[in-house]
Protein backbone atom coordinates (compact mmCIF):
# COMPACT_ATOMS: atom_id res chain seq x y z
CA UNK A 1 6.97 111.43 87.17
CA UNK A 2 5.50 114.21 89.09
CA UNK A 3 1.77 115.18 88.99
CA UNK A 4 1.21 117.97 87.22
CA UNK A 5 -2.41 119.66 88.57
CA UNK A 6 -4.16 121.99 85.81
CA UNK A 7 -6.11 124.69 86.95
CA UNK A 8 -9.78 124.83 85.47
CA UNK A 9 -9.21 128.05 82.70
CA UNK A 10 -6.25 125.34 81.70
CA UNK A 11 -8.21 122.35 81.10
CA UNK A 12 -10.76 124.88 79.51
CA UNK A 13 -8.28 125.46 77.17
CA UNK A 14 -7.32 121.79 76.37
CA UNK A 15 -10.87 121.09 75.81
CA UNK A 16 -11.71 124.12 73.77
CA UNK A 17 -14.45 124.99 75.72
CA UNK A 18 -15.39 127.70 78.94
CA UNK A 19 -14.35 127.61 82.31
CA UNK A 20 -18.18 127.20 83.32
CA UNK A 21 -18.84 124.26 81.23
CA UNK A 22 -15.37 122.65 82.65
CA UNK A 23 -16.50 123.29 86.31
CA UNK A 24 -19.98 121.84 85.33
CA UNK A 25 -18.29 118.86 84.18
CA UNK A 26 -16.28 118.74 87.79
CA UNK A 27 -19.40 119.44 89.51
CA UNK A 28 -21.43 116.15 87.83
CA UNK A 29 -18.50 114.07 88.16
CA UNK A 30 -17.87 114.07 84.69
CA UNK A 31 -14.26 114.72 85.09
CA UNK A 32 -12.21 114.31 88.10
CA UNK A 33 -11.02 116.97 90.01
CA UNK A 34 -10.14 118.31 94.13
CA UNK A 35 -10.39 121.41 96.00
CA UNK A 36 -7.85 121.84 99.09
CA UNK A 37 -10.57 123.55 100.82
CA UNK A 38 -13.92 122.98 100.45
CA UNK A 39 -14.77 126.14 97.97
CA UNK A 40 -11.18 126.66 96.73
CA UNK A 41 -10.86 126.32 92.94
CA UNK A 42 -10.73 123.48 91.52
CA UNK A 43 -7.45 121.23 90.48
CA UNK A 44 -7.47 118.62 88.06
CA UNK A 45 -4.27 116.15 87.05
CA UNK A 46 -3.23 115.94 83.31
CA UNK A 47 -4.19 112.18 83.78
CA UNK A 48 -7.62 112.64 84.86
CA UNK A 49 -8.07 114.87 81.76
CA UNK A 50 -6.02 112.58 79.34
CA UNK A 51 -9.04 109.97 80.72
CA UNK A 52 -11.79 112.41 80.34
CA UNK A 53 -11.34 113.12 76.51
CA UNK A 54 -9.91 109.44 75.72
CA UNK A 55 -13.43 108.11 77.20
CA UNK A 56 -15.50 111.42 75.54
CA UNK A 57 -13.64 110.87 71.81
CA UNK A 58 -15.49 109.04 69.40
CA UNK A 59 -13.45 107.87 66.53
């Protein structure tokens, strides 16, 4: 299966919350991402996001 790489106003939306507080997340280490270059935008996989909120959801 191919990785699929979400751009940060994407996993904004999945979250349900703002680009900012998504690339504050990035920037902690919260949630995984990569830049290409080192101040291109950010890129993070649908896996690293399906961890993020699997480890963040309390049920």
């Amino acid at each position: 299966m191919p990785t699929v790489l979400l751009s940060v106003k994407q996993a904004a939306e999945r979250l349900g919350e703002h680009p900012d507080t998504t690339r504050a997340r990035l920037r902690a280490g919260d949630l995984k991402g990569t830049r290409l270059t080192e101040r291109g935008p950010w890129k993070i996989t649908e896996s690293a996001l399906e961890h993020f909120i699997k480890k963040n959801t309390r049920i």
